[in-house]
Protein backbone atom coordinates (compact mmCIF):
# COMPACT_ATOMS: atom_id res chain seq x y z
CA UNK A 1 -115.79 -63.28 133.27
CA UNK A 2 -114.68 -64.92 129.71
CA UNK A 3 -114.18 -68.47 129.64
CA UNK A 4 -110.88 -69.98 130.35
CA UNK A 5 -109.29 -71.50 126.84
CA UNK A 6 -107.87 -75.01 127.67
CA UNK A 7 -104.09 -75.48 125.89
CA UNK A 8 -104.15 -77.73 123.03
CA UNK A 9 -101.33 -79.75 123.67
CA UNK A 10 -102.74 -80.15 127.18
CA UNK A 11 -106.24 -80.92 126.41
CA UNK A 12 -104.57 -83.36 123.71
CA UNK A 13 -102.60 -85.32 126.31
CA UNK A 14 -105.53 -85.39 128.79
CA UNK A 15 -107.61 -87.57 126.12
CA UNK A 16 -104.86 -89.40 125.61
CA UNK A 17 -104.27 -90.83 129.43
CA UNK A 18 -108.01 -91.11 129.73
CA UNK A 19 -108.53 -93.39 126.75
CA UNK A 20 -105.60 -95.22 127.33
CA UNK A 21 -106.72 -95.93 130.78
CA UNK A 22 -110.44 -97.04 129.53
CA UNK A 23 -109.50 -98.63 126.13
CA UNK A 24 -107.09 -101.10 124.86
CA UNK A 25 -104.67 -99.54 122.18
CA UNK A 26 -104.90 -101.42 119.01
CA UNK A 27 -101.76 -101.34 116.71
CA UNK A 28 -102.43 -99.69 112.51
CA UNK A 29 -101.43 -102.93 111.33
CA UNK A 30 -104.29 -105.18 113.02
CA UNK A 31 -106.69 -102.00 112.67
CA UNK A 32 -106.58 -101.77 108.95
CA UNK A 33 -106.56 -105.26 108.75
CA UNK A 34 -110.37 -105.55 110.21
CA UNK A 35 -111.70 -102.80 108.24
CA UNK A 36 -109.66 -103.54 104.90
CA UNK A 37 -109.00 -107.33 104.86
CA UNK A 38 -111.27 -107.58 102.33
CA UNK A 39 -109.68 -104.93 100.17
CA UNK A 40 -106.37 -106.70 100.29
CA UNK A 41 -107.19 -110.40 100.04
CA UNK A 42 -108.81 -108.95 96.40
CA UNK A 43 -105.88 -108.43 93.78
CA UNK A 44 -107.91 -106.36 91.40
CA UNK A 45 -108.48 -103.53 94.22
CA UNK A 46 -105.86 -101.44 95.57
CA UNK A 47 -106.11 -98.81 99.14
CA UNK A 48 -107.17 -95.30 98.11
CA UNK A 49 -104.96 -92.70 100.46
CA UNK A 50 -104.34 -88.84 100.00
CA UNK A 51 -101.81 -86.77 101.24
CA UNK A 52 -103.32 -83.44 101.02
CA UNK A 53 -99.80 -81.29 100.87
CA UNK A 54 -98.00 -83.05 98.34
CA UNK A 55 -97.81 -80.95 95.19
CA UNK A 56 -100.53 -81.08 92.37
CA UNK A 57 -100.79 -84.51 90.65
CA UNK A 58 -98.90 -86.31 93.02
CA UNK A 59 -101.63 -86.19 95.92
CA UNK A 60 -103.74 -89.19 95.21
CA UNK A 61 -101.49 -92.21 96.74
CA UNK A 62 -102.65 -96.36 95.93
CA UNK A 63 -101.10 -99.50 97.93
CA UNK A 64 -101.62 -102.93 97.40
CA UNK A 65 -101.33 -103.52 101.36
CA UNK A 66 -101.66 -101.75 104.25
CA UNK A 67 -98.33 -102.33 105.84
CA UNK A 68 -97.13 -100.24 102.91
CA UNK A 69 -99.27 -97.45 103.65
CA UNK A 70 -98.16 -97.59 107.08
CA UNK A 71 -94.63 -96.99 106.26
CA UNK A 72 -95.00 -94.01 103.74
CA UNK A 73 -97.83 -91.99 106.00
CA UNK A 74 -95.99 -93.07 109.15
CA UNK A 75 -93.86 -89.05 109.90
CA UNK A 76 -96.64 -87.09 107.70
CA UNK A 77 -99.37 -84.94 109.23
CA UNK A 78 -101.58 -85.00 105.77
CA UNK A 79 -102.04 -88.43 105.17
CA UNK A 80 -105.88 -89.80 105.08
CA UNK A 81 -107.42 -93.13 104.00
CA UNK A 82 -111.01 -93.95 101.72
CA UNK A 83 -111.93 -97.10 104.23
CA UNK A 84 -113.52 -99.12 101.34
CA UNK A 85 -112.77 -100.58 97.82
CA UNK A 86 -113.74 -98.87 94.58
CA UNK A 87 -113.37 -99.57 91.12
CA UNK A 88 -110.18 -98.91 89.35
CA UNK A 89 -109.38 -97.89 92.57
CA UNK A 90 -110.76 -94.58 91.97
CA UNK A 91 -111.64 -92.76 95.04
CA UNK A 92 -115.36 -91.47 94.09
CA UNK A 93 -118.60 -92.79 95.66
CA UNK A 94 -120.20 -93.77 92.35
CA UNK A 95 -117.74 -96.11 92.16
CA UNK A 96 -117.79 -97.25 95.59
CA UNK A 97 -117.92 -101.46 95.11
CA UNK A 98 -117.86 -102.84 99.04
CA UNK A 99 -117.23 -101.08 102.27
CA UNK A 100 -117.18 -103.03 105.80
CA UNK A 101 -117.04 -100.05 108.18
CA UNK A 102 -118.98 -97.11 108.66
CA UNK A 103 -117.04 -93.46 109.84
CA UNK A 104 -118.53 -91.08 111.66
CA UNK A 105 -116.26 -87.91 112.39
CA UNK A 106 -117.03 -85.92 115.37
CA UNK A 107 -115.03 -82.61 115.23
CA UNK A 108 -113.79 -80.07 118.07
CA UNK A 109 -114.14 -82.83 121.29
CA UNK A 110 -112.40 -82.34 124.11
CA UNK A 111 -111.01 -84.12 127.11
CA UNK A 112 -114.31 -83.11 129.06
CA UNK A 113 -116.66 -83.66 126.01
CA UNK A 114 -114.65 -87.23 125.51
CA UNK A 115 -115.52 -88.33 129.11
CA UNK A 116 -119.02 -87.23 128.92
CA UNK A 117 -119.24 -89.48 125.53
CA UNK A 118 -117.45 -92.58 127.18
CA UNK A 119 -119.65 -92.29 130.28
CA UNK A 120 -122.95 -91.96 128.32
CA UNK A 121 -121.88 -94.70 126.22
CA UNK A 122 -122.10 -92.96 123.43
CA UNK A 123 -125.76 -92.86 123.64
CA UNK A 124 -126.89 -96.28 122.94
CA UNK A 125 -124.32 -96.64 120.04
CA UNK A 126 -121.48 -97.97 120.58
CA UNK A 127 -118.58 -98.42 117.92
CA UNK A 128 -115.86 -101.18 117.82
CA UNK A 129 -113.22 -98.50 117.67
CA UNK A 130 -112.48 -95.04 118.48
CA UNK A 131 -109.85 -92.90 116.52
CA UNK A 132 -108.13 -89.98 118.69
CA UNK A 133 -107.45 -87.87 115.37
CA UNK A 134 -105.71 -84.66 117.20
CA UNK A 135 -108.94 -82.02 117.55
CA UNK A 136 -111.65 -84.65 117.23
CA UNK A 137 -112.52 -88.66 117.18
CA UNK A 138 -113.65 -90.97 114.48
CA UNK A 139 -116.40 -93.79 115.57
CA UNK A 140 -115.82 -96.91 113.52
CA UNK A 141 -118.75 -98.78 113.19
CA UNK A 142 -117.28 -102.90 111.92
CA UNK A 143 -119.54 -104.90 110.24
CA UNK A 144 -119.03 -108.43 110.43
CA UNK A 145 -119.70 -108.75 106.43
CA UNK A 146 -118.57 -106.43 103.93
CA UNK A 147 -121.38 -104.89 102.12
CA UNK A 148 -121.60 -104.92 98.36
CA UNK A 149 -122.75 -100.90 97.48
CA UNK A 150 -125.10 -101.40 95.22
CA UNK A 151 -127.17 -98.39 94.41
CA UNK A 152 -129.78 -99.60 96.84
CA UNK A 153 -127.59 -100.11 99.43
CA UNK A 154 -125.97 -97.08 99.02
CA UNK A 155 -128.61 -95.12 99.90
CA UNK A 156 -129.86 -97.30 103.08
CA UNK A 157 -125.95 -96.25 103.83
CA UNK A 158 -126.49 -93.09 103.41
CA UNK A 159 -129.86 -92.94 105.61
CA UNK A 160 -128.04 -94.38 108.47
CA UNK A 161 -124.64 -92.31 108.37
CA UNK A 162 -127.31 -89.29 108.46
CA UNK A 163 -129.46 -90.72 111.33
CA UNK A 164 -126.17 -91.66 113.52
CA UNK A 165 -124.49 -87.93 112.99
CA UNK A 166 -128.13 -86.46 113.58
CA UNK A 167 -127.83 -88.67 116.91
CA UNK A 168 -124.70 -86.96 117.99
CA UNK A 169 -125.64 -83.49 116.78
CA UNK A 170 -128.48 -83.74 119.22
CA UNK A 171 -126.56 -83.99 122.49
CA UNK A 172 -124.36 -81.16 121.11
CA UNK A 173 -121.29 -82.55 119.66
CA UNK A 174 -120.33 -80.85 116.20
CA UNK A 175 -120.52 -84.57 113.87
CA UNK A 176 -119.13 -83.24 110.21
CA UNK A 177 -122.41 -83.47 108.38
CA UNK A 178 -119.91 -82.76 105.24
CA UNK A 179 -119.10 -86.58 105.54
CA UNK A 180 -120.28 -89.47 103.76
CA UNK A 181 -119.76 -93.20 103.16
CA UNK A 182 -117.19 -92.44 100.71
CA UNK A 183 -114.63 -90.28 102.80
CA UNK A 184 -110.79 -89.65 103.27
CA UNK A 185 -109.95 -90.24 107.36
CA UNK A 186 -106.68 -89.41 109.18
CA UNK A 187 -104.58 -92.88 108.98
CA UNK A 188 -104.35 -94.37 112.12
CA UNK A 189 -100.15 -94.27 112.66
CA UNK A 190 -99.77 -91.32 110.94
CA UNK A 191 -99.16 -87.61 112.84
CA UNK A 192 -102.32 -84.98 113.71
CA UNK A 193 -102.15 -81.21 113.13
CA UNK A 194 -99.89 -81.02 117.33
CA UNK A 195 -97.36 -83.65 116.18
CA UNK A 196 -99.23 -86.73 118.02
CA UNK A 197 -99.61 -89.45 117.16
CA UNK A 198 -102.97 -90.91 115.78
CA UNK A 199 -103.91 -93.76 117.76
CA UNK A 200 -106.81 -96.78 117.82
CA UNK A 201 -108.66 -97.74 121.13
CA UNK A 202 -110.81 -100.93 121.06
CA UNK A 203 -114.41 -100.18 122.26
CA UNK A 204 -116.98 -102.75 121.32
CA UNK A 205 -118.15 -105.26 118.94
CA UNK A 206 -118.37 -106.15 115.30
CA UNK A 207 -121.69 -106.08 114.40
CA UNK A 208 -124.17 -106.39 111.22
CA UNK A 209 -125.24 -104.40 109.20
CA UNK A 210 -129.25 -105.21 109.99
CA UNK A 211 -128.22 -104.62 113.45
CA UNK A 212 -126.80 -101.35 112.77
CA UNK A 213 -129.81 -100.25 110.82
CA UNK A 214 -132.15 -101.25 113.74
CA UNK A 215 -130.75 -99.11 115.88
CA UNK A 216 -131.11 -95.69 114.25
CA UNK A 217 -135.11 -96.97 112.74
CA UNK A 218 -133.66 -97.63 109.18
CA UNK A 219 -135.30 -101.34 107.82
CA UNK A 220 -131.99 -102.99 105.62
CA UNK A 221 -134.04 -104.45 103.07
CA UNK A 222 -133.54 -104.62 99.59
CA UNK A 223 -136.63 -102.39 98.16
CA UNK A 224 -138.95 -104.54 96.02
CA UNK A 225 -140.21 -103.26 92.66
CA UNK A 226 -144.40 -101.89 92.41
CA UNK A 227 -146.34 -105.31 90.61
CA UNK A 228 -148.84 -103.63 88.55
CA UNK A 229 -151.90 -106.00 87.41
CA UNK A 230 -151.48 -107.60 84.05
CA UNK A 231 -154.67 -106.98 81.76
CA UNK A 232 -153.48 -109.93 79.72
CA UNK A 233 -152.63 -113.24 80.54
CA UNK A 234 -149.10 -113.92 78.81
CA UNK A 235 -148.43 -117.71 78.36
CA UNK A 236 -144.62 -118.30 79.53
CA UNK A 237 -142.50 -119.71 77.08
CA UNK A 238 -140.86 -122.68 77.33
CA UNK A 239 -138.48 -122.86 74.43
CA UNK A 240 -134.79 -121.58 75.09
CA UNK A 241 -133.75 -118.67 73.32
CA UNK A 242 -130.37 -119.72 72.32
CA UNK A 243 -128.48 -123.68 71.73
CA UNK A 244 -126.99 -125.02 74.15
CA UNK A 245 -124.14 -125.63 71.51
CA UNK A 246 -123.49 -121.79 71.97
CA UNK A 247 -123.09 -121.94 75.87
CA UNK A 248 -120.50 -124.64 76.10
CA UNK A 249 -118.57 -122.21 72.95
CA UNK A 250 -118.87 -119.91 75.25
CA UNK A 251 -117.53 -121.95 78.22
CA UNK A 252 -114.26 -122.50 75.91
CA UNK A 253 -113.77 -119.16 74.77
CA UNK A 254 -114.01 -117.46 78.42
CA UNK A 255 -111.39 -119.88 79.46
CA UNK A 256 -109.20 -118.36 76.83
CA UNK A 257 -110.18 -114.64 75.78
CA UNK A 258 -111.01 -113.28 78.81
CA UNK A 259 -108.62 -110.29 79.67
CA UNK A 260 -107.99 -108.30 82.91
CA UNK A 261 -110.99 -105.87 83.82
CA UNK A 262 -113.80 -108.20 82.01
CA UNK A 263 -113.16 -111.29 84.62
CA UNK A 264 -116.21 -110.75 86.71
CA UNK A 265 -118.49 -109.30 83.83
CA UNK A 266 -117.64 -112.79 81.35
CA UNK A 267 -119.19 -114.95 84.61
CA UNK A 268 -122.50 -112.72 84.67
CA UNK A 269 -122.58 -113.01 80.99
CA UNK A 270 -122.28 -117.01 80.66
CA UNK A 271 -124.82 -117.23 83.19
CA UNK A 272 -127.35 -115.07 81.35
CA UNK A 273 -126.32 -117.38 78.30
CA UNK A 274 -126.81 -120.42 80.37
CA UNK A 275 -130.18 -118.95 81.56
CA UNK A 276 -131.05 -118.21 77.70
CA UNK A 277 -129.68 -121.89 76.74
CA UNK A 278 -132.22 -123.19 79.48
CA UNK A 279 -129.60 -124.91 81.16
CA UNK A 280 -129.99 -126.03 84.74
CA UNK A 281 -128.76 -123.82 87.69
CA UNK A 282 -126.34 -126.59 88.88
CA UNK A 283 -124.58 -126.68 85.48
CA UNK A 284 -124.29 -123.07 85.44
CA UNK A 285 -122.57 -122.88 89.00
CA UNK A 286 -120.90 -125.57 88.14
CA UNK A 287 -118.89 -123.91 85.32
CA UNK A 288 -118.92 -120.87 87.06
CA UNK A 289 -116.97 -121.59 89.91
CA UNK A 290 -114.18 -123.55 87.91
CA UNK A 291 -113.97 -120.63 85.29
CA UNK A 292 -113.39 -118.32 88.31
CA UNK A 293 -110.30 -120.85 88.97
CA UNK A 294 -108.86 -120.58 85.69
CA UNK A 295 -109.39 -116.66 85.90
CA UNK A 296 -107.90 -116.22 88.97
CA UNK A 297 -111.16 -114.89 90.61
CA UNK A 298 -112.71 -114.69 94.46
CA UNK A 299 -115.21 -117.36 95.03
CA UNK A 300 -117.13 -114.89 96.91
CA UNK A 301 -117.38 -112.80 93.12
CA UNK A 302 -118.43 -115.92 91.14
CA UNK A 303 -121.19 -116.70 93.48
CA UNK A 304 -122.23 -113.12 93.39
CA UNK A 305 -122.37 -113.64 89.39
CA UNK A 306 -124.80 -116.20 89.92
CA UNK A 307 -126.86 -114.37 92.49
CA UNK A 308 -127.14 -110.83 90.82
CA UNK A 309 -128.57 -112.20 87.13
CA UNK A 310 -132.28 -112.29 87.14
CA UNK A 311 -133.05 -115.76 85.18
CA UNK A 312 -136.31 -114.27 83.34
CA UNK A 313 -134.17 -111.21 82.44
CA UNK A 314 -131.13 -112.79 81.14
CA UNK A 315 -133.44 -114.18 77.89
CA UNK A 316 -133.73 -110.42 76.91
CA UNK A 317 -130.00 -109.84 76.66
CA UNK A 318 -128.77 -108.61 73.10
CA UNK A 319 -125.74 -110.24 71.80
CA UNK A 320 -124.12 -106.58 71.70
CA UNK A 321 -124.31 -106.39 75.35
CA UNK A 322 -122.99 -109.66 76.03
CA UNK A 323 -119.60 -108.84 73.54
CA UNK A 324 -119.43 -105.56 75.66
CA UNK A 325 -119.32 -107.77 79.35
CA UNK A 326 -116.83 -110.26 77.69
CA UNK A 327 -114.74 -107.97 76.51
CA UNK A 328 -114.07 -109.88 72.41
CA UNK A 329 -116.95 -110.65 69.80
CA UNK A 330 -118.30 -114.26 69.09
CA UNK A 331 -116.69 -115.82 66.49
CA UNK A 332 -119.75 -115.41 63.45
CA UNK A 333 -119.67 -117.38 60.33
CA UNK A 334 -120.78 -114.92 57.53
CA UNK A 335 -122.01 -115.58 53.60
CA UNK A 336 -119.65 -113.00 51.36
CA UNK A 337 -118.02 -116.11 49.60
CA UNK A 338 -114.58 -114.98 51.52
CA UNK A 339 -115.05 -111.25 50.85
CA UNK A 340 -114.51 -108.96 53.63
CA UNK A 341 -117.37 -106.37 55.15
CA UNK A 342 -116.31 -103.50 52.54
CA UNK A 343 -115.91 -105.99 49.58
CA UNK A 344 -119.29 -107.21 50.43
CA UNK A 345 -121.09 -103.90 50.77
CA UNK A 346 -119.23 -102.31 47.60
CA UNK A 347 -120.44 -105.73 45.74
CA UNK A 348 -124.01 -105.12 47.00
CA UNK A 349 -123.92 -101.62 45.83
CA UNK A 350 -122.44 -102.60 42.12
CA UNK A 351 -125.31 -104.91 41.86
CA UNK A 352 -128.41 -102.66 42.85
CA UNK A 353 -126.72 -99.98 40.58
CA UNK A 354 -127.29 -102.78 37.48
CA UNK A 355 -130.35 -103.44 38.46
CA UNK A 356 -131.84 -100.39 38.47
CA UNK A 357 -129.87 -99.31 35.22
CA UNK A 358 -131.82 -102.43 33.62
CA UNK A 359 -135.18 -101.73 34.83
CA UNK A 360 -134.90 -97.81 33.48
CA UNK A 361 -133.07 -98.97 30.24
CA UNK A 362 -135.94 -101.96 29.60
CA UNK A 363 -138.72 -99.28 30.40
CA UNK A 364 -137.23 -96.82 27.81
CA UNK A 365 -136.58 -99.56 25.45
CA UNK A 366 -140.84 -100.49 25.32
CA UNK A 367 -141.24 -96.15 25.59
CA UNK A 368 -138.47 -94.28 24.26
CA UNK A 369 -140.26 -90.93 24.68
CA UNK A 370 -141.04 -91.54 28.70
CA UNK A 371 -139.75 -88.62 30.48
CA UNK A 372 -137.65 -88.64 33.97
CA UNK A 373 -140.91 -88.42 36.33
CA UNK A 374 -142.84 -90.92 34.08
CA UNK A 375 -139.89 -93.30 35.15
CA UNK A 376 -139.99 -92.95 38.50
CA UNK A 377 -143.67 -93.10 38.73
CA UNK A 378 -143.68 -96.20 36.39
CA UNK A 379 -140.83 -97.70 38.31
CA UNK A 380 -141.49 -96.26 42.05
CA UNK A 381 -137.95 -95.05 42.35
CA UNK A 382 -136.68 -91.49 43.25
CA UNK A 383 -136.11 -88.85 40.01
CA UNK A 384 -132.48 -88.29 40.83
CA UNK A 385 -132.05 -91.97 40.42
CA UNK A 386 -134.23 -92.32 37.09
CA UNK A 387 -132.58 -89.31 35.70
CA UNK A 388 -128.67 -90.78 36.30
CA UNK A 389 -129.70 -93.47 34.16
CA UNK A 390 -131.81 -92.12 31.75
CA UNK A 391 -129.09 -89.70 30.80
CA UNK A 392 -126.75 -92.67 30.53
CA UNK A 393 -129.20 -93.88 28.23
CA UNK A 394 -128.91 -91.03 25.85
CA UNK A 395 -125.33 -91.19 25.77
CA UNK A 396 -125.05 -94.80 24.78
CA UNK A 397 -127.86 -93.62 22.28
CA UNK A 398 -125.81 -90.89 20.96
CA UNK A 399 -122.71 -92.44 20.74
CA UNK A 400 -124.51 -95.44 18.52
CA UNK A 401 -125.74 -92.69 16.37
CA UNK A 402 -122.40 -91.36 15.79
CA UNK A 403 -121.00 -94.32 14.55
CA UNK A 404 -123.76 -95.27 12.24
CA UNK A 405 -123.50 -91.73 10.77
CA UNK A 406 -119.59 -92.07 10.33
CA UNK A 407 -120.26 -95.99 8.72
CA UNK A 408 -122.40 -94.21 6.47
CA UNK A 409 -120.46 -91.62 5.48
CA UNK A 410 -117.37 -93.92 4.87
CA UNK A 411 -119.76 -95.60 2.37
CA UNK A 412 -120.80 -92.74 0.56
CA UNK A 413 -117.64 -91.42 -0.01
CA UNK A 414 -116.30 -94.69 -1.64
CA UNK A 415 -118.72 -95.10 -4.07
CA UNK A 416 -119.34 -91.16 -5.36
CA UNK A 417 -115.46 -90.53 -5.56
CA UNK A 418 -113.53 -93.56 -6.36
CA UNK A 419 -110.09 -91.98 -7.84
CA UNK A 420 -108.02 -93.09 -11.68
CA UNK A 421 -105.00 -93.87 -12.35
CA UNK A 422 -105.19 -90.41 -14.68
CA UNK A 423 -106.03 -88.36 -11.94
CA UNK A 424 -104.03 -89.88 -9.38
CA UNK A 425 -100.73 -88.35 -11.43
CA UNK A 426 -100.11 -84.79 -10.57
CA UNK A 427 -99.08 -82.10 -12.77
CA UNK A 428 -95.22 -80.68 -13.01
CA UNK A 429 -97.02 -77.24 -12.82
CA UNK A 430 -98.31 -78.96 -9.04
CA UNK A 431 -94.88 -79.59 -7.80
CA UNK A 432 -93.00 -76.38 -8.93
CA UNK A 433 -95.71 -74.20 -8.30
CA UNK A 434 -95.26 -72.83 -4.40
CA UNK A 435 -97.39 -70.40 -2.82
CA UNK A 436 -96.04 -67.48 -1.80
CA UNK A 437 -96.21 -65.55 1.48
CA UNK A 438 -99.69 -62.83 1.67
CA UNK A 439 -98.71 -59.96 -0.74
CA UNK A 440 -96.91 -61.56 -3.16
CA UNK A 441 -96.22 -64.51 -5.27
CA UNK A 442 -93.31 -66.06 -6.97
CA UNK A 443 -92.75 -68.29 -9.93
CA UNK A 444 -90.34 -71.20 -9.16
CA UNK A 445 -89.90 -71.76 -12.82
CA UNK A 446 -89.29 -67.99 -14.26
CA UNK A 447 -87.88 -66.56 -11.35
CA UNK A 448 -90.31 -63.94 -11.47
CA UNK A 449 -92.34 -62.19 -8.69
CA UNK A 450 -95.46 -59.39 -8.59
CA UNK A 451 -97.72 -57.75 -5.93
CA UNK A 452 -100.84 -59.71 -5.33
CA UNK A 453 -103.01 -57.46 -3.37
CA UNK A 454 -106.45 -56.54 -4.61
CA UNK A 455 -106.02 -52.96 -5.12
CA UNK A 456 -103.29 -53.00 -7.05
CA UNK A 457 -103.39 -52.32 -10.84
CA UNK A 458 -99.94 -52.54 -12.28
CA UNK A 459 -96.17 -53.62 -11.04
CA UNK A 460 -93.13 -50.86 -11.44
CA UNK A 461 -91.93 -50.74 -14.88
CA UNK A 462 -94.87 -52.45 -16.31
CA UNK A 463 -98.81 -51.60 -17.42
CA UNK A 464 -101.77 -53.76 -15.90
CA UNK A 465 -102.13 -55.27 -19.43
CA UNK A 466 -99.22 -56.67 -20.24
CA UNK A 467 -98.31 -58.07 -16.19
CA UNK A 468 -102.02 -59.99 -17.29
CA UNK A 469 -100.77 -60.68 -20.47
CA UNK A 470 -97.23 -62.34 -19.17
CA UNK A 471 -99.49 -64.23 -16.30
CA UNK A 472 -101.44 -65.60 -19.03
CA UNK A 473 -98.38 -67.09 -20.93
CA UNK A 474 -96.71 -68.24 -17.80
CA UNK A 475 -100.24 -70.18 -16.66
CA UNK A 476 -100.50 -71.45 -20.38
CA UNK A 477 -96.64 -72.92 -20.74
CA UNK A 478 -97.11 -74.73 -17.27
CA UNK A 479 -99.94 -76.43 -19.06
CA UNK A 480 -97.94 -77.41 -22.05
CA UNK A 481 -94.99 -79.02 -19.64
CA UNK A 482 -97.50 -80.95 -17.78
């Protein structure tokens, strides 16, 4: 005989008269305002929600309160919450900053497997609230204090989240072992998977997180670093690394530089500078706290600053790292006579470039006939460089030569051929005889032409003797008219 299959909406409304008439309903608004006071009281941090059927891009929703989030999740069946504050208010657990409630989601329960839980009470763990989510519940574990995340505590999170679902799995309740401390849950207020609505039943206690821990075996401790022996006795010093002049700069600057997203980071980074300065803890908090004034930040996150810098480690903080926290650079006075950083560098280049032309051209001035890898041995500098400058040594060279060659030259041709005032007068012969084109020439004063090639022998009309005769005559009579 098969086992008979309850009806959902009736097993649905059974839990719901049974917790009603054991629990006292709390309303969303004071709810989400004991696990997430702390996220709203904080106006850098905004609630993470989802609503898992909205189209691509638009899924990822982010309030600054919950009364907001109320009121747009308040007729949807897909809306869930991330119960704890992250930076940027990006839902991912690496970025998980504080949580103050711990989820554990127990799937597939029942109005008989409800009762059972109720009556055991819960097996020696029991939550402040209980979520009726539709097919399941949600434990909330409240913890009186937030708890800062940090990577330490994030895995003695983690350790008991594990150790309270491996508490329920053993008395045979399916806990979601896919769930962690960073998790989406069903908004309390909102509608399950039948159409109900979500509701919030008061069961227990705040309580802290060491308490918490005890329970399930887990020691909430912060783990403390191996001390290995020191083979060497290392005096401590005493001297400051940095002027005190430079912390209360920095104390003025903060006050005015300091931008949104590099608040909390410029307070961990004056007091490394005020443990570097060697100023006194007192002074430090002093400015601290009134800075976080000024910035508009928690008191709670400016005496964190103070507790999370390590005094002996501060001293070993670079000056890069501390721009990087503050979010600007210090204000450093430079020596390039006014020149910028590219000036500066291009005038530093220009100058090792004459210096090293005036070491190679001294060394070939005392051994003109050193070769490229005598220089560089000589002057312990690389070949390429000795050979740029020895070839601009030869040019110079050359080019001096040339014009000592074209000086003399000048000379020489003054003094051999120094013209009269006979020869300077040119014949008539000069003037009207002209050239004539290859193949033939022609007499400007005759008006008479002949071949001029080198085969020929004689014109038409006339022998070869008497053309050289009448050449002769016409050569001779241009000598008498001159």
């Amino acid at each position: 005989m098969g086992r008979t299959v309850c009806n959902p909406w009736q097993d649905a409304k059974r839990k719901t008269e049974y917790l009603q008439a054991m629990y006292a309903s709390i309303s969303p608004d004071a709810f989400y305002d004991d696990i997430l006071g702390h996220i709203e009281d904080d106006p850098d941090f905004c609630l993470c929600a989802v609503h898992s059927e909205a189209r691509k891009g638009s899924r990822m929703r982010r309030y600054d309160d919950a009364e907001e989030m109320l009121q747009d999740a308040g007729a949807r069946r897909d809306a869930y919450v991330y119960p704890a504050a992250y930076y940027h208010s990006y839902a991912l657990e690496d970025l998980l900053q504080s949580t103050a409630c711990l989820y554990i989601d127990l799937d597939h329960v029942d109005a008989k497997q409800l009762r059972e839980l109720c009556e055991e009470d819960f097996f020696g763990h029991c939550p402040t609230y209980l979520v009726n989510s539709g097919n399941g519940v949600h434990l909330v574990y409240v913890l009186t204090e937030p708890v800062q995340t940090y990577n330490w505590a994030k895995k003695l999170l983690e350790r008991i989240h594990r150790a309270l679902l491996t508490v329920f799995r053993q008395h045979h309740f399916d806990a979601d072992l896919k769930t962690g401390i960073s998790h989406a849950y069903r908004i309390v207020g909102s509608l399950t998977k039948l159409g109900q609505v979500c509701r919030a039943y008061w069961v227990g206690g705040c309580m802290t997180i060491e308490a918490l821990a005890r329970s399930v075996g887990v020691t909430w401790a912060r783990p403390q670093k191996p001390v290995y022996p020191v083979a060497k006795s290392v005096r401590a010093s005493s001297v400051p690394h940095a002027k005190r002049s430079f912390y209360a700069y920095l104390v003025e600057k903060v006050a005015e530089r300091t931008q949104e997203g590099h608040r909390y980071t410029s307070l961990f980074a004056l007091v490394c500078v005020g443990h570097k300065c060697g100023m006194t803890l007192e002074a430090i908090s002093e400015d601290v706290l009134h800075l976080a004034d000024v910035l508009g930040l928690s008191q709670r996150e400016a005496r964190h600053a103070l507790e999370a810098c390590d005094a002996e480690k501060a001293k070993t903080v670079c000056a890069a790292t501390l721009e990087s926290w503050l979010g600007w650079s210090f204000d450093r006075k430079t020596k390039r006579n006014g020149r910028t950083r590219e000036e500066h560098l291009a005038k530093v280049a220009e100058n090792r470039t004459e210096a090293n032309r005036k070491r190679v051209w001294a060394c070939l001035k005392k051994a003109p006939m050193a070769t490229i890898s005598e220089l560089a041995r000589k002057l312990s500098i690389t070949r390429k460089t000795a050979a740029k400058y020895f070839h601009e040594w030869i040019d110079k060279l050359m080019e001096r030569v040339q014009k000592q060659m074209a000086a003399v030259k000048d000379e020489l041709t003054e003094a051999v051929a120094t013209p009269s005032d006979e020869a300077l007068a040119a014949p008539e012969s000069f003037i009207a005889y002209i050239p004539a084109p290859r193949g033939e020439r022609r007499s400007v004063r005759f008006g008479q032409a002949w071949e001029n090639n080198a085969g020929a022998g004689k014109t038409e009309g006339k022998d070869g003797k008497g053309e050289a005769t009448e050449m002769m005559m016409e050569m001779v009579l241009c000598g008498n008219s001159s």
